[in-house]
N, C-alpha and C. Protein backbone atom coordinates (compact mmCIF):
# COMPACT_ATOMS: atom_id res chain seq x y z
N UNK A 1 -19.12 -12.66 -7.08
CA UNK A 1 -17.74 -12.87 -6.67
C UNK A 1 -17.08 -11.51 -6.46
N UNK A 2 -16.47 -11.32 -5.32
CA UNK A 2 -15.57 -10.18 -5.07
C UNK A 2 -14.25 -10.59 -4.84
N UNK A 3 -13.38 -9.58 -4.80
CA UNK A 3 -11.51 -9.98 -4.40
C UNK A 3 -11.41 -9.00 -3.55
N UNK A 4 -10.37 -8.97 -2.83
CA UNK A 4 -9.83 -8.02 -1.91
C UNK A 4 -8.23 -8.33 -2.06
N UNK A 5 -7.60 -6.98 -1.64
CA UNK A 5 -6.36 -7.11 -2.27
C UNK A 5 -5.90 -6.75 -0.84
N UNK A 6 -4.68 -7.38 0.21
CA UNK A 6 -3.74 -6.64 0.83
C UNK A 6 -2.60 -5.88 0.50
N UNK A 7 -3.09 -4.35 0.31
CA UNK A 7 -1.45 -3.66 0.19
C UNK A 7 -0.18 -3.36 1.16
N UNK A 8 -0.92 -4.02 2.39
CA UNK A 8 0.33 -4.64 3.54
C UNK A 8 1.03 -5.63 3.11
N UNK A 9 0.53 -6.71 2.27
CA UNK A 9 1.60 -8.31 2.08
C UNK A 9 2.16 -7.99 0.81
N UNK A 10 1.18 -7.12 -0.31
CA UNK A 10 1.82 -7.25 -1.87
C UNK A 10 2.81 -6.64 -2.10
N UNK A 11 4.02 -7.62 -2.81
CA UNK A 11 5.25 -7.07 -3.08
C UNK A 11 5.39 -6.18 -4.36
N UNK A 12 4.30 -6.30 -4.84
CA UNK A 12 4.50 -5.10 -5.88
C UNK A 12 4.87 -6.14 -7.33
N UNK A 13 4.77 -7.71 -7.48
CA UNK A 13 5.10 -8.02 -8.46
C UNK A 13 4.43 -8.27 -9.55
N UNK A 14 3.24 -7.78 -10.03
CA UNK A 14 2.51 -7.51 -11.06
C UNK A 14 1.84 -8.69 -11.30
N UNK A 15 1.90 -9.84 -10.77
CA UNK A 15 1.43 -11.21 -11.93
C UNK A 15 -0.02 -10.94 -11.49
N UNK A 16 -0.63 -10.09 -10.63
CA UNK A 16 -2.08 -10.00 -10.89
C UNK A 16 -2.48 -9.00 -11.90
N UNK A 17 -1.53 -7.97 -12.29
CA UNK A 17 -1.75 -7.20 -13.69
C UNK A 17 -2.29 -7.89 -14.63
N UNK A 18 -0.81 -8.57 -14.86
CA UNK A 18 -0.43 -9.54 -16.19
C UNK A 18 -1.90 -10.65 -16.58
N UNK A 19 -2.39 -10.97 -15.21
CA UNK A 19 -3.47 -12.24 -15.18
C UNK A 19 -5.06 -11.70 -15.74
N UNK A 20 -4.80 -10.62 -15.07
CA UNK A 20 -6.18 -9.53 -15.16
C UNK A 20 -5.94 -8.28 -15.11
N UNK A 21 -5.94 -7.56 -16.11
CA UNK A 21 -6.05 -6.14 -15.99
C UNK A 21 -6.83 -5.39 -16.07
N UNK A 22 -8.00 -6.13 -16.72
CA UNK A 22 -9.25 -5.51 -16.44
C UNK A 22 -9.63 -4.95 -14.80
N UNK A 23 -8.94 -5.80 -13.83
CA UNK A 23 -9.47 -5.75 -12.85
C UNK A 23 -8.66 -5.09 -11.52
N UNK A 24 -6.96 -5.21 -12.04
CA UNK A 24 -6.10 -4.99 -11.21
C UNK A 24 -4.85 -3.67 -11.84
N UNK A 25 -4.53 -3.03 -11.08
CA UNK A 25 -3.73 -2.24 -11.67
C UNK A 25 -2.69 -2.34 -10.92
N UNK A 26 -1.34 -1.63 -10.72
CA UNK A 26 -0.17 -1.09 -9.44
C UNK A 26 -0.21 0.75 -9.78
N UNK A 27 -0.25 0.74 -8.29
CA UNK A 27 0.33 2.28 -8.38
C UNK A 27 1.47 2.43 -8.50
N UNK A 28 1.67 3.93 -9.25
CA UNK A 28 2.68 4.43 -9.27
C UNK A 28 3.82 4.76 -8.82
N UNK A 29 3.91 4.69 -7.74
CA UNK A 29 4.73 5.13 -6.64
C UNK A 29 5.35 4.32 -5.86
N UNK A 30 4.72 2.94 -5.95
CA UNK A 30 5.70 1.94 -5.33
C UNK A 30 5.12 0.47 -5.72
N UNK A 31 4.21 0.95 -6.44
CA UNK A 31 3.79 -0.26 -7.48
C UNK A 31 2.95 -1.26 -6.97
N UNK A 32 2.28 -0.87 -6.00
CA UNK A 32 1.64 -1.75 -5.17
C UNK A 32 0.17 -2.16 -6.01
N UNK A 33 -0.41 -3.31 -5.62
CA UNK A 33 -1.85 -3.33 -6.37
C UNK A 33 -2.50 -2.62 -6.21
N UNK A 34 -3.51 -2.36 -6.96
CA UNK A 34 -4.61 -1.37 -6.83
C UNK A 34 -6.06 -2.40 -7.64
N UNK A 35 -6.99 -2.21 -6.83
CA UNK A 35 -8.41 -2.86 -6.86
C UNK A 35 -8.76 -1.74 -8.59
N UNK A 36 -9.16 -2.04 -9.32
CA UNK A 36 -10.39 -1.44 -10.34
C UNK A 36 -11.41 -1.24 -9.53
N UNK A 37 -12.02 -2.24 -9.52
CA UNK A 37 -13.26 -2.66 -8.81
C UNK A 37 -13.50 -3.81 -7.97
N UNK A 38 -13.67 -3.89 -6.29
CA UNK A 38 -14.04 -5.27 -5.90
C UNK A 38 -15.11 -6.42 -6.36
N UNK A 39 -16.05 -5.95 -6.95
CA UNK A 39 -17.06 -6.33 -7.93
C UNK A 39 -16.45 -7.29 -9.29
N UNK A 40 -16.47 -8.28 -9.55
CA UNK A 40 -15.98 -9.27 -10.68
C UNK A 40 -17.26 -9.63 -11.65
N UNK A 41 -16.98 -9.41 -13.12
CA UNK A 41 -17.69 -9.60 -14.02
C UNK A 41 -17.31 -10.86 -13.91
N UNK A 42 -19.04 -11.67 -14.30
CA UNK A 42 -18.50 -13.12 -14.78
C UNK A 42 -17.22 -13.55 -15.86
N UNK A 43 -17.16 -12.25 -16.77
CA UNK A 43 -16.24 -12.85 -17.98
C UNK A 43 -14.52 -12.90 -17.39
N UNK A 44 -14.60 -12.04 -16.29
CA UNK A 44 -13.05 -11.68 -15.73
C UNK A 44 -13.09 -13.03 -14.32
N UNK A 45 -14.11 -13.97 -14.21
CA UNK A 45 -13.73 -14.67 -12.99
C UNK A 45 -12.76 -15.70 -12.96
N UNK A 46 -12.30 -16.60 -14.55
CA UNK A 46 -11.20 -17.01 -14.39
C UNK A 46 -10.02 -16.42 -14.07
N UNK A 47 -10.14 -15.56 -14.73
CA UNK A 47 -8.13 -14.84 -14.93
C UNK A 47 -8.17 -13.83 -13.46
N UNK A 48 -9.40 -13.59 -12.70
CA UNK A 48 -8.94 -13.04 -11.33
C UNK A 48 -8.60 -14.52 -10.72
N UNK A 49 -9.22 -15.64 -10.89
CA UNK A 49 -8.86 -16.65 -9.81
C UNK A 49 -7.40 -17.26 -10.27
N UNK A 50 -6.92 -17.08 -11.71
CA UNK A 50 -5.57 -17.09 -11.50
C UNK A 50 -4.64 -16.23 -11.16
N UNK A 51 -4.98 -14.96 -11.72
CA UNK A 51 -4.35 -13.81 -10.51
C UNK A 51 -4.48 -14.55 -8.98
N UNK A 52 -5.00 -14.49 -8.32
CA UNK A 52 -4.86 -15.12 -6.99
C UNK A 52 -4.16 -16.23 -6.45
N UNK A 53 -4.18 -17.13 -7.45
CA UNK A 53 -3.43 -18.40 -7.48
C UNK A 53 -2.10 -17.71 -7.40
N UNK A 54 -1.82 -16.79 -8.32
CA UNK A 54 -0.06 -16.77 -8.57
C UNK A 54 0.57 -15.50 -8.28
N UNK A 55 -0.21 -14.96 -6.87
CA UNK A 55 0.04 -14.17 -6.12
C UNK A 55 1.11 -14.12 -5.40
N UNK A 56 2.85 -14.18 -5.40
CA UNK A 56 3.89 -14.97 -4.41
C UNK A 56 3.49 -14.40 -3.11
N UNK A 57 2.97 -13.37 -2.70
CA UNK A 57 2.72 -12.88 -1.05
C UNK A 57 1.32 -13.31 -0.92
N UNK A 58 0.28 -13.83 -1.89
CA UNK A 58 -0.90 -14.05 -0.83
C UNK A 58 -1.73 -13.31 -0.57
N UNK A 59 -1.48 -11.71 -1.48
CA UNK A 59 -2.34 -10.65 -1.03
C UNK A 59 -3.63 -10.64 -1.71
N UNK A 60 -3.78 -11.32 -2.02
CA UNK A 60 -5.43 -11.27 -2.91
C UNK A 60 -6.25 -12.47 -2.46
N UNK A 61 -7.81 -12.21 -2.37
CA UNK A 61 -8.20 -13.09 -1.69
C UNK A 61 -9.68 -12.89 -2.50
N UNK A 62 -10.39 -14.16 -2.89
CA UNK A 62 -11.82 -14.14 -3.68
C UNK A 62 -12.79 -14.29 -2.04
N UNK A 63 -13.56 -13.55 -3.00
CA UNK A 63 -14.81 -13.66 -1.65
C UNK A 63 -15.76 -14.08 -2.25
N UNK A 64 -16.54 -15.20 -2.04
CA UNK A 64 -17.44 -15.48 -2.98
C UNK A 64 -19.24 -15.15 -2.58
N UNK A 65 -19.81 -14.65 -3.41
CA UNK A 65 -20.93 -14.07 -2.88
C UNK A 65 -22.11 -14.71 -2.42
């Protein structure tokens, strides 16, 4: 399983932090998401697929392998 993040749509509102942080961060500067890694450990594949779920712009997307 991989994710991909758009930093064109994301508003910068963290609930993919909050869901997974193992996996997701925001930059500094305008707080936008930032990928860890596109690569998903099995143990992080729920809480990225709710990160994604409760994305309000839509910018995250699972790719499944």
């Amino acid at each position: 399983m991989k994710v991909t993040a758009d930093r064109e749509v994301c508003i910068g509102s963290g609930n993919c932090v909050l869901a997974a942080p193992q996996v997701f961060d925001q930059d500094e500067d305008v707080g936008l998401v930032v990928l860890l890694g596109p690569e998903i450990a099995s143990e992080n594949a729920t809480a990225v697929r709710d990160a994604v779920a409760h994305c309000p712009s839509s910018a995250l997307r699972i790719v499944e392998d």
